[in-house]
Each structure stands twice: as structure tokens, then as C-alpha cells.
Protein backbone atom coordinates (compact mmCIF):
# COMPACT_ATOMS: atom_id res chain seq x y z
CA UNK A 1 0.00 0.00 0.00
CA UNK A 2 1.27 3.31 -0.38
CA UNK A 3 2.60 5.28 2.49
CA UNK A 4 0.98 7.90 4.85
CA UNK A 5 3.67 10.03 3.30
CA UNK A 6 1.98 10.29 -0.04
CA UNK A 7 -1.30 10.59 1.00
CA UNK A 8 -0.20 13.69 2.75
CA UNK A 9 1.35 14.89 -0.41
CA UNK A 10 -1.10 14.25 -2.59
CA UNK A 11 -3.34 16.57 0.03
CA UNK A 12 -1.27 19.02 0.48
CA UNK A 13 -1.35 19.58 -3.57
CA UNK A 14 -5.18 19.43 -3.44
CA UNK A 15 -4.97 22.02 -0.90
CA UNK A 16 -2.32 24.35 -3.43
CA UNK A 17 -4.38 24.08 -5.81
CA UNK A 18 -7.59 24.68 -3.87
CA UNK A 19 -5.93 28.30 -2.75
CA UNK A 20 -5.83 29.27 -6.65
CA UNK A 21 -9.44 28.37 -7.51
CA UNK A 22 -10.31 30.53 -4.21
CA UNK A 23 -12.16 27.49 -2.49
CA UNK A 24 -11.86 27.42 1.32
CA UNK A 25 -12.70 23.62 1.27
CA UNK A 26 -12.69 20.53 -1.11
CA UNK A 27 -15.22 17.98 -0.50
CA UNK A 28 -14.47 14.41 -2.27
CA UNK A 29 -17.41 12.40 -2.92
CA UNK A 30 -16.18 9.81 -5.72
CA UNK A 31 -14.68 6.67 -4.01
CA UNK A 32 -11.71 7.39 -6.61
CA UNK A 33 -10.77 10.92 -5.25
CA UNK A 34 -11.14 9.57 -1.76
CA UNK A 35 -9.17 7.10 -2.31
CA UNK A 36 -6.40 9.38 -3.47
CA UNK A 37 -5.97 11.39 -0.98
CA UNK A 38 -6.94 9.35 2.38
CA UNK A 39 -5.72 5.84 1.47
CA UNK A 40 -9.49 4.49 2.93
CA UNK A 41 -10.77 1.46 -0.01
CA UNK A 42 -14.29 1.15 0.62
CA UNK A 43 -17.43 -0.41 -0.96
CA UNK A 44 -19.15 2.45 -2.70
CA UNK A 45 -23.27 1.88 -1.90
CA UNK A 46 -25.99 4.23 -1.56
CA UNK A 47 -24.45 5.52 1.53
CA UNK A 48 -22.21 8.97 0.82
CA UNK A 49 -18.72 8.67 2.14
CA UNK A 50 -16.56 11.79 2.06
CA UNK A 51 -13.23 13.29 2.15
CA UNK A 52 -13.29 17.14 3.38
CA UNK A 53 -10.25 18.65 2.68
CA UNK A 54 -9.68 22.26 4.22
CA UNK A 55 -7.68 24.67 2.94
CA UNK A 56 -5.08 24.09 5.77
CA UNK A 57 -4.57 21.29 8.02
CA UNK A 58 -5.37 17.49 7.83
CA UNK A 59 -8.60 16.25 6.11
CA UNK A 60 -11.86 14.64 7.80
CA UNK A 61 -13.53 11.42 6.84
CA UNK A 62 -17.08 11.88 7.02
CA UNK A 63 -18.53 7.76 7.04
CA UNK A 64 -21.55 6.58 7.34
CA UNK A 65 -22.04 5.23 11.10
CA UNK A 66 -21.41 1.21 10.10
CA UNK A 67 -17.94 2.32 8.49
CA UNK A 68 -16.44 4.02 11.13
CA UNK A 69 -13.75 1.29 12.59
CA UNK A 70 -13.19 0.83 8.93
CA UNK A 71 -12.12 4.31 8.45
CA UNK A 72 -9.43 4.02 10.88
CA UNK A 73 -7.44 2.11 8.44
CA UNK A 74 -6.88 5.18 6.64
CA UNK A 75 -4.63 8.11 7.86
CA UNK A 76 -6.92 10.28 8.69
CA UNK A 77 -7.91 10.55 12.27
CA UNK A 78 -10.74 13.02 11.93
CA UNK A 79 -13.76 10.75 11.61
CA UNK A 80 -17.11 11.91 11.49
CA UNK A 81 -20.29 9.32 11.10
CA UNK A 82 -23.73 9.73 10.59
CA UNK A 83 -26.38 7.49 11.32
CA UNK A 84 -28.32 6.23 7.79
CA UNK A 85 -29.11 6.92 4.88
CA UNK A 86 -31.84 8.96 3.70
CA UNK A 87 -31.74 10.20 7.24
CA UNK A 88 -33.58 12.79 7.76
CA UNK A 89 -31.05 15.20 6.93
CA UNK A 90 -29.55 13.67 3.32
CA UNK A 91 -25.39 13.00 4.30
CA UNK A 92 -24.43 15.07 1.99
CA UNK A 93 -26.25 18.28 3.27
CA UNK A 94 -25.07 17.24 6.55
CA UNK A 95 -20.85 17.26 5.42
CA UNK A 96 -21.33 20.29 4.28
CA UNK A 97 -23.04 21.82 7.19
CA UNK A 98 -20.46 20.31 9.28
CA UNK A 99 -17.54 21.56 7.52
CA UNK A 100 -18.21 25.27 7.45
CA UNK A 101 -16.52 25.82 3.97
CA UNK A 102 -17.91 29.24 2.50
CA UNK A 103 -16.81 28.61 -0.80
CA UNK A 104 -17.03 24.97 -0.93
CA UNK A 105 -16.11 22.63 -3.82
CA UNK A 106 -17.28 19.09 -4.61
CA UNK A 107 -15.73 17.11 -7.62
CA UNK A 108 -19.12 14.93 -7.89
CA UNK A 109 -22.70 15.62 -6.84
CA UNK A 110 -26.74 14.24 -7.83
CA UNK A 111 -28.10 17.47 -9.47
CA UNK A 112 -31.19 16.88 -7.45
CA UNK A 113 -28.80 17.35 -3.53
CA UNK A 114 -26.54 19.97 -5.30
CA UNK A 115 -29.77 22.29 -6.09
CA UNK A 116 -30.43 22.44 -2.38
CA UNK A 117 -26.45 22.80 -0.99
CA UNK A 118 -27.25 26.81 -1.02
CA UNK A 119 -24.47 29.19 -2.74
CA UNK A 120 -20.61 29.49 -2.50
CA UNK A 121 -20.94 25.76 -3.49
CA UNK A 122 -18.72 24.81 -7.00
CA UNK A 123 -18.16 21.40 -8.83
CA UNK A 124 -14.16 21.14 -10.03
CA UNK A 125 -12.31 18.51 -11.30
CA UNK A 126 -9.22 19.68 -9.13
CA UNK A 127 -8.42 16.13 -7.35
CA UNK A 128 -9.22 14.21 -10.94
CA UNK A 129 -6.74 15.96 -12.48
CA UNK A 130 -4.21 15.64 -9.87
CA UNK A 131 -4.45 12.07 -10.50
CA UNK A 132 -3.73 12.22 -14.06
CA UNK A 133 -0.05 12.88 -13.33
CA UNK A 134 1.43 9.78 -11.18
CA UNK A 135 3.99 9.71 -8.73
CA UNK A 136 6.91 7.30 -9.04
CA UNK A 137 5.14 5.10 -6.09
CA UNK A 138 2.21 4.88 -8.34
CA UNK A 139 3.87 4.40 -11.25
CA UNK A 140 5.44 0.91 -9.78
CA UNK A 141 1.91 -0.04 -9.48
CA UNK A 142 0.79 0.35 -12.72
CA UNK A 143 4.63 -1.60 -14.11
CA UNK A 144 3.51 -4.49 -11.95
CA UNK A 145 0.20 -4.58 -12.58
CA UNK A 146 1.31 -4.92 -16.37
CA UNK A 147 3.66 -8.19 -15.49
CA UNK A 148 0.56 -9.65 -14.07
CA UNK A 149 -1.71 -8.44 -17.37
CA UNK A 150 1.08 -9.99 -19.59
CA UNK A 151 2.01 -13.46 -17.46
CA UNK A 152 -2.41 -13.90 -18.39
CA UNK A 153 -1.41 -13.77 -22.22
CA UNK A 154 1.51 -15.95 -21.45
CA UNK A 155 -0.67 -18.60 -20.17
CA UNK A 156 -3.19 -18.08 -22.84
CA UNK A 157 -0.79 -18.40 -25.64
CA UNK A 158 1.07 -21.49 -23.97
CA UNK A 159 -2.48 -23.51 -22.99
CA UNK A 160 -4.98 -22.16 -25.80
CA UNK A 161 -4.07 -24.88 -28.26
CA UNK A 162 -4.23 -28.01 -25.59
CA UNK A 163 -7.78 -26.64 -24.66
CA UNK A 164 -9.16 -26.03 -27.85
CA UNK A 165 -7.76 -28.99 -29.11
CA UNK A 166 -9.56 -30.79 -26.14
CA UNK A 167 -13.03 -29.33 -27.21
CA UNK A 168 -12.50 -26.53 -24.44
CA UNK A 169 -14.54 -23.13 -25.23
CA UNK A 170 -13.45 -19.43 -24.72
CA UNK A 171 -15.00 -19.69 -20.92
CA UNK A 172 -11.98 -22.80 -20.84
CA UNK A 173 -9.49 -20.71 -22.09
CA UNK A 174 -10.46 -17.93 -18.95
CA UNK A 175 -11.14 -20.71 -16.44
CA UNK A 176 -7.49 -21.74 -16.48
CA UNK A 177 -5.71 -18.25 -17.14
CA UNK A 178 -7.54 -15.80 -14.61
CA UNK A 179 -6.84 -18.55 -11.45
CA UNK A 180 -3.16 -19.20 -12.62
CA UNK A 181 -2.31 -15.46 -12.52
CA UNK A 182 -4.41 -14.79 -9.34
CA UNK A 183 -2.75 -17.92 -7.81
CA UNK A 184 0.73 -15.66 -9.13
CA UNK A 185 0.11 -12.53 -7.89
CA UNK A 186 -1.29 -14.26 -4.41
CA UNK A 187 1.95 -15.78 -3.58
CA UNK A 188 4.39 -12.82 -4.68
CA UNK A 189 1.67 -9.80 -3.64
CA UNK A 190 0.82 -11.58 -0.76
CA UNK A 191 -1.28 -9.45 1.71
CA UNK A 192 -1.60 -6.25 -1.20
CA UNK A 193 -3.92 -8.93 -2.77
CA UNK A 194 -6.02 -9.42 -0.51
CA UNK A 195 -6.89 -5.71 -0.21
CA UNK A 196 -9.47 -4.40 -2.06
CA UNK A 197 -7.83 -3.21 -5.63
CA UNK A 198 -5.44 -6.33 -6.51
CA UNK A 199 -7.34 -8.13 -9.17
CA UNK A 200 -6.76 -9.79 -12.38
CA UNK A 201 -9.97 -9.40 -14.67
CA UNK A 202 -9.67 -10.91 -18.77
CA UNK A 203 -12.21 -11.74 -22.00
CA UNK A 204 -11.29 -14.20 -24.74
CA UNK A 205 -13.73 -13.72 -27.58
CA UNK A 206 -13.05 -15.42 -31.36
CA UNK A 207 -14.58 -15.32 -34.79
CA UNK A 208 -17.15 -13.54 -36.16
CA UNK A 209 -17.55 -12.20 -32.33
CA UNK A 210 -14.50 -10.90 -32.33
CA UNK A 211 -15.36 -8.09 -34.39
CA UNK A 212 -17.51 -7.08 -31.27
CA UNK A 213 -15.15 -4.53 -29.02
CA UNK A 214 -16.81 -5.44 -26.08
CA UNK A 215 -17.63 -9.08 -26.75
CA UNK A 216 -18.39 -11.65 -23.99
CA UNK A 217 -16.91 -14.70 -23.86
CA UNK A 218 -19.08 -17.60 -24.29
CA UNK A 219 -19.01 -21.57 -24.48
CA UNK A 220 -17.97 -21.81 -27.74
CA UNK A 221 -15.04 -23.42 -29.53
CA UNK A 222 -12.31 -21.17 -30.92
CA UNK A 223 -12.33 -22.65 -34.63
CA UNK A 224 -9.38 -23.46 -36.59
CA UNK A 225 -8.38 -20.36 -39.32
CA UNK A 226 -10.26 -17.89 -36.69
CA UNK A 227 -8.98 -15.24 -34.76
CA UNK A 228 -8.68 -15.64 -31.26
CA UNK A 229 -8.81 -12.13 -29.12
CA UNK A 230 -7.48 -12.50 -25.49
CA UNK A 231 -7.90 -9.09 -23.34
CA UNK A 232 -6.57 -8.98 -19.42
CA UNK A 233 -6.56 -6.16 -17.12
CA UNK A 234 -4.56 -6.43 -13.87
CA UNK A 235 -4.85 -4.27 -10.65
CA UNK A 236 -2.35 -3.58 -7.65
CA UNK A 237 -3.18 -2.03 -4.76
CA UNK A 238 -6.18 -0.47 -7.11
CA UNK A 239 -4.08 0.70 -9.74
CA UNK A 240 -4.87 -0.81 -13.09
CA UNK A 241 -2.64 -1.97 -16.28
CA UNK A 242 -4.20 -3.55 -19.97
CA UNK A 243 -2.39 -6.15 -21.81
CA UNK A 244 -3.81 -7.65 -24.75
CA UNK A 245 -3.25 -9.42 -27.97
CA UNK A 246 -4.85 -11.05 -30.89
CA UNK A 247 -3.64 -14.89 -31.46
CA UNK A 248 -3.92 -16.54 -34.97
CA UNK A 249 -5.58 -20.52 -34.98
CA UNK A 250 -3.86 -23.07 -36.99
CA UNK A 251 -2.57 -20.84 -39.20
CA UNK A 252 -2.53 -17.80 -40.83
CA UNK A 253 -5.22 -17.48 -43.59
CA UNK A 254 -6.37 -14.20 -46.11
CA UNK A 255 -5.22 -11.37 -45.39
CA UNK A 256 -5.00 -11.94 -41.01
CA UNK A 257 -1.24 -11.44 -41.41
CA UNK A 258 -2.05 -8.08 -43.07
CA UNK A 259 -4.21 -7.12 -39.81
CA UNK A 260 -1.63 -8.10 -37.23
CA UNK A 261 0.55 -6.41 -38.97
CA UNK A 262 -1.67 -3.25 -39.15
CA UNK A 263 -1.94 -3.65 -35.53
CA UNK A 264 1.52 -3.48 -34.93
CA UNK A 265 2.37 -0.16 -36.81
CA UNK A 266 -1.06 1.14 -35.06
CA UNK A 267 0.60 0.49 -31.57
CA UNK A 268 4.33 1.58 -32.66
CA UNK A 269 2.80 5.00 -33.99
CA UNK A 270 0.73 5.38 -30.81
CA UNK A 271 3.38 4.59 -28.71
CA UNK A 272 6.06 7.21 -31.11
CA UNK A 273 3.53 9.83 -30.62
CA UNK A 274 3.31 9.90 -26.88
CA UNK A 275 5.25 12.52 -26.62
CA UNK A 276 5.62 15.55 -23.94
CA UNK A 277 3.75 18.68 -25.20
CA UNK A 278 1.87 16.47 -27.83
CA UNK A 279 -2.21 16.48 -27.27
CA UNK A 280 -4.48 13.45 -26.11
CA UNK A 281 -5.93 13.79 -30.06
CA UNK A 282 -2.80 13.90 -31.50
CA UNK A 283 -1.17 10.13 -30.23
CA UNK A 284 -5.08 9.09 -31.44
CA UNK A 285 -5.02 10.84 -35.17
CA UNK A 286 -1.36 9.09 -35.48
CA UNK A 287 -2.17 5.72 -34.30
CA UNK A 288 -4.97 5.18 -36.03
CA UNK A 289 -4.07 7.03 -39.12
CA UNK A 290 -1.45 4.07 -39.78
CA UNK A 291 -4.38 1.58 -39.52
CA UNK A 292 -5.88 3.72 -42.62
CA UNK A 293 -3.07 3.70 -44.03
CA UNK A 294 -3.29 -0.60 -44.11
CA UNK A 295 -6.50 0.08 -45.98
CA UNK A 296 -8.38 -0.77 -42.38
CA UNK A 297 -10.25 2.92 -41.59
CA UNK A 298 -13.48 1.64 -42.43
CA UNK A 299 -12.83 -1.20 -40.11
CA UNK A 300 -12.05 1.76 -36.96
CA UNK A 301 -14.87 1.40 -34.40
CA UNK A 302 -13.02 3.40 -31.35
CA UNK A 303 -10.66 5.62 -30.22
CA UNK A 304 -6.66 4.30 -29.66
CA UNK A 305 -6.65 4.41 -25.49
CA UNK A 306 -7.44 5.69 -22.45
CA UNK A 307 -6.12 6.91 -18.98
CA UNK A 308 -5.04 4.33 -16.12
CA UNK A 309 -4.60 4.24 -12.24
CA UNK A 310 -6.89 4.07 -9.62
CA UNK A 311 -9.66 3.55 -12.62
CA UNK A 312 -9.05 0.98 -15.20
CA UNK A 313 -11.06 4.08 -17.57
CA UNK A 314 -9.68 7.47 -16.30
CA UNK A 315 -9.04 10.72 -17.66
CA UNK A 316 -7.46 12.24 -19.81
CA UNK A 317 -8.50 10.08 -23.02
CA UNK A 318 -6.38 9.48 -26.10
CA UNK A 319 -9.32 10.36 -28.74
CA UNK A 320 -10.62 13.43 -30.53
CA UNK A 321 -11.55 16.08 -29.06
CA UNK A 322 -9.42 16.04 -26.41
CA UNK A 323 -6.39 18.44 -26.32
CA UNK A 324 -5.05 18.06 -22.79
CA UNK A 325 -1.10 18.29 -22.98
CA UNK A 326 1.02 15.43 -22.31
CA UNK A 327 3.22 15.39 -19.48
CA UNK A 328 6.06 13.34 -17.92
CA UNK A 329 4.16 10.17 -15.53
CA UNK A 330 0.72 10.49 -17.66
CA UNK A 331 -0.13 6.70 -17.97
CA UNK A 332 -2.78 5.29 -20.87
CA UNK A 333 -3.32 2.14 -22.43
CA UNK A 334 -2.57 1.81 -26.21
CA UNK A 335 -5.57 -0.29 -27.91
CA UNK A 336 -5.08 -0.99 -31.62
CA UNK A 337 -8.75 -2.58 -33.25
CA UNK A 338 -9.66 -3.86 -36.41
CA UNK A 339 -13.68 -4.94 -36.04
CA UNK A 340 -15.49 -6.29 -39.56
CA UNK A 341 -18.47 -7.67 -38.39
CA UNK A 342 -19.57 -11.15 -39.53
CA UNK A 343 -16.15 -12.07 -40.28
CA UNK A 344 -13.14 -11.33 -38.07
CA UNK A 345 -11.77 -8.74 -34.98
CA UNK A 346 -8.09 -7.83 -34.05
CA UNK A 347 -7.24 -5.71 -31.31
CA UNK A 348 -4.36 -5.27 -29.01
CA UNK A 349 -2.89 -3.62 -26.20
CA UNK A 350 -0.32 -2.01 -24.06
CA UNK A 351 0.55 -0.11 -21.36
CA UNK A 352 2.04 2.76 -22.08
CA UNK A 353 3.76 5.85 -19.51
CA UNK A 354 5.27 9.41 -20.47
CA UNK A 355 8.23 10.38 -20.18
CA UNK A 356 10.35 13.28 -20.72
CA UNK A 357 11.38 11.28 -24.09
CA UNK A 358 10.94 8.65 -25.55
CA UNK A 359 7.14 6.50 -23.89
CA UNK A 360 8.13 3.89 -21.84
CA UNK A 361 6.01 0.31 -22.22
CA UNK A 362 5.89 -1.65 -19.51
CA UNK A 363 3.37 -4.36 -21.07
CA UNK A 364 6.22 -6.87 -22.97
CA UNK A 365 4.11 -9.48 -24.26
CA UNK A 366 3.88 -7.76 -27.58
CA UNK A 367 7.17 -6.78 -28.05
CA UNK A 368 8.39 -10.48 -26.85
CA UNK A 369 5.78 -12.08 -29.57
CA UNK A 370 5.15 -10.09 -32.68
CA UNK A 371 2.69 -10.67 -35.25
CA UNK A 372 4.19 -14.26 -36.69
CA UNK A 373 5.03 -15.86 -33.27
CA UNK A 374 1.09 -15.49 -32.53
CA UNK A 375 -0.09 -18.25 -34.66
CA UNK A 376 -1.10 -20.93 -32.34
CA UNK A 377 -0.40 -23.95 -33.55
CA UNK A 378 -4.03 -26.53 -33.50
């Protein structure tokens, strides 16, 4: 877990940056943001939980009454409860009552409860993009996280074919991969595992329903000449990492070589473009402008990645319309896809962090198997 030390960082930041938006308070209400700053995993429910962060001095927890020895396990010794929810008084009226802020802010609020907080009260992204930026704790995390994400490929690649050839389906394939890397990341995590936020989480989807992005996996037999797509996300002490890759059956037929390819200089031009000072939209138009340039635009169905950490789906977003600046510790996931429907889907991906230069990938499986060492032999 990470240390008191960076929680009290992280706040003090908040609080920096709270001073030049002229708020006198910050109260947190996603369990994301919380998280962040006080250390406290919870189960989010209909009950509000909240961070208030003043603009000097340590934060309060505000819990709801059956949470409070819970809360203790974060660093925060303020710890305020209230009883139930509705209550009569709705919990989140009653935080801010109880913190006094006069000019409040709130990074996420039910339009309905935020029409009847009264004035001096602002919604701000502040904390969210805080966490867009990791620190170097965080950051070996995420590189972790990606071992696990690529040791699940591993064992897909090295047990697909026995399964398959067995007359085991794509919920096979996941049956044996998910509990072999959780058994992994039990024995070398240890306790972090247990904690809420270490997880290992995959689909294997093939055919024709692979040209569905978010396809489920099902009980049916990966076919010989089909393509076989194998996606695993990996958490560590909640933060996330993507590895992913599309595997070739028997061998490779039509133009699938042609797509893997594709893939590849899709990833290698996302990965070239993550650059310091470059925008979110930029890395996208440059990744996927090399899968157009394979003849494959039509054959585009969504943007090249997203943010990572505490989320598996964070901010900032590598698509268009979105011009936030790179900077050094930004991580994202790199996500290559090729979808015709009715016949065939390819996508891949990586984990990929900022730096001042060149991006560093921490997801290997790719790099370690290109395009022709994916064919799975049947």
C-alpha cells in the first residue's frame, strides 16, 4: 500500500491548488478521489462517504455510522459518522453543514442534492486531475500490474491450443488463465492482494464475435483459421494496467497477417507519438491514421486508449476532441482494433507511460511475440 507520506502529499497539492481556484474547502465524494488522498478502499453503496479537505490542516472522513472502525485504516484521524441513509437530513447536506466551507467545492454531486447545498458551493475537477499525473510510487503499481496483465497472455498463448484442441470453449481458455495469474500474484503480492484493488480481470472472444469490441466470452469453440482475441486487465493495490493481444488458430489465412501487422504499426505510432507537449488527439489521429493507411479505416470502431490508475477508464483520453497536454508520468493504455463484423476482430494492447522522451512500455508481451510468433499452432 502506499505510504501515509503520499497521501499527505497528494493533500497538500489538493490544498495548493484549492488556494488558486479561491475554495476554502474541497469535499471528495467519488470513491476514486477519496481514495487518493486518504488511502481508505471502501465499498461504494448508496451511503455517501466523504473526504473534506480544508484549505489548511489534515482532512476529515465523514462515514456513514457502520464504516467508522473501517475508516481508521486510513490516515486520517478526523472521523465523522452519521447514522443512515436517507436520514432525515440527506449526508451530503449534513458534510457540508459540518464543515463550514464558504466557498465549498465538490468534484461529484446528484443534481437533485446539489440544487439544495445553497451558494458558494462549486463542482471542479481539481483532485481528478491531480491524479492524471502519477507519482513514481504509483507508477510501480501500474509496471507491476502490467507483469501480471502480460504473465495472463503468457498462459493463454502457452495452454490455448491443448484446450481447444480438447473441445474446451473461450470460458476454458479464462477458467485456467484468470486462477493461474491470481494464484501468481497471491503468492508474490501476498497481503496487497487481498486488499481491495489487486485483481486480475480478462475476456477471450473469437470469430465472427470478435469483431464485437466489447464481446463476452461464451461456451464456444475457438475454430481453426479464426482469430482468437485475449484481453486482461490487472490491478495492484487499485491501480490498473491492460495487456492484450490477438492470437492466430492453426494458421494464418487471407489477409489476417495483413491485420496483425496493421496492428503493430497502429501500436508503434501510438506509442512514437506519446510525446511531452503532444495532445491526447494527437497520439489518437497518429495511431490510427497508420491503420488507414493498411486500408483498415473503415474497419475503426473506437478511439486508440485511455487513462489508467486508480480507474481501469480514467481521464485524460487518447481520442478526438481532447487536447489536454502530455506530461512526464501520464499513464494510458494503447488499444489498436480492427472490427469487420460477420467475419473477423483484431485488437491489441499495451501499457504505455510518459516520459520526458521517448514513452516507456511496460506491457512486454507484444514486443516479446510479434505478429508471426502469434499463430497458435491446433
Amino acid at each position: 500500500m502506499l505510504s501515509e507520506t503520499f497521501y499527505r502529499r497528494k493533500t497538500e497539492q489538493a490544498q495548493a491548488q484549492m488556494e488558486t481556484e479561491g475554495l476554502d474547502g474541497l469535499l471528495l465524494l467519488a470513491p476514486s478521489n477519496v481514495i487518493y488522498l486518504s488511502g481508505f478502499w471502501h465499498i461504494e453503496s448508496e451511503r455517501p462517504l466523504g473526504l473534506f479537505v480544508p484549505a489548511h490542516g489534515d482532512p476529515a472522513l465523514f462515514v456513514p455510522l457502520l464504516e467508522q472502525e473501517n475508516a481508521t485504516a486510513s490516515w486520517a484521524t478526523d472521523i465523522r459518522t452519521y447514522f443512515e441513509y436517507p436520514g432525515e437530513e440527506h449526508p451530503t447536506l449534513w458534510m457540508r453543514r459540518v464543515c463550514g466551507a464558504r466557498r465549498l467545492g465538490i468534484d461529484r454531486i446528484d443534481q437533485a442534492v446539489f440544487a439544495r447545498l445553497g451558494s458558494g458551493v462549486t463542482v471542479t475537477p481539481l483532485v481528478e486531475r491531480l491524479r492524471w499525473v502519477k507519482e513514481a510510487e504509483e507508477i510501480a503499481l501500474i509496471e507491476q500490474a502490467a507483469r501480471y496483465a502480460d504473465f495472463c497472455l503468457e498462459q493463454v498463448r502457452d495452454h490455448a491450443p491443448g484446450i481447444i484442441r480438447g473441445g474446451g470453449t473461450e470460458l476454458d481458455i479464462l477458467a485456467q488463465c484468470l486462477p493461474a495469474t491470481a494464484a501468481k500474484m497471491r503468492a508474490e503480492v501476498g497481503e496487497l492482494f487481498q486488499l481491495r484493488g489487486g485483481a486480475v480481470v480478462g475476456t477471450v472472444h473469437s470469430g465472427p464475435r470478435a469483431a464485437l469490441p466489447h464481446g463476452s466470452p461464451m461456451r464456444k469453440q475457438p475454430q481453426r483459421g479464426e482469430t482468437l482475441i485475449a484481453g486482461i486487465g490487472a490491478s495492484v493495490s487499485g491501480y490498473h494496467a491492460e495487456s492484450g493481444a490477438t492470437f492466430l488458430l492453426g494458421e494464418a489465412m487471407g489477409d489476417q497477417m495483413h491485420c496483425l501487422e496493421a496492428a503493430a504499426a497502429c501500436n508503434d505510432a501510438g506509442v512514437a507519438a506519446l510525446r511531452a507537449g503532444n495532445t491526447c488527439a494527437m497520439v489518437n489521429e497518429a495511431a490510427l491514421g497508420a491503420l488507414r493507411s493498411y486500408g483498415l479505416g473503415d474497419a475503426i470502431r473506437h478511439r486508440i486508449g485511455h487513462g489508467m490508475g486508480l480507474q481501469g477508464h480514467e481521464g485524460p483520453w487518447l481520442a478526438p476532441g481532447d487536447e489536454t497536454i502530455l506530461a512526464p508520468d501520464m499513464v494510458f493504455s494503447n488499444e489498436p482494433g480492427i472490427y469487420r463484423p460477420g467475419t473477423d476482430g483484431y485488437r491489441t494492447i499495451n501499457t504505455m507511460i510518459v516520459t520526458e522522451g521517448e514513452a516507456r512500455v511496460p506491457s512486454r508481451f507484444l514486443a516479446e511475440n510479434p505478429p508471426e510468433k502469434r499463430v497458435l499452432a491446433l
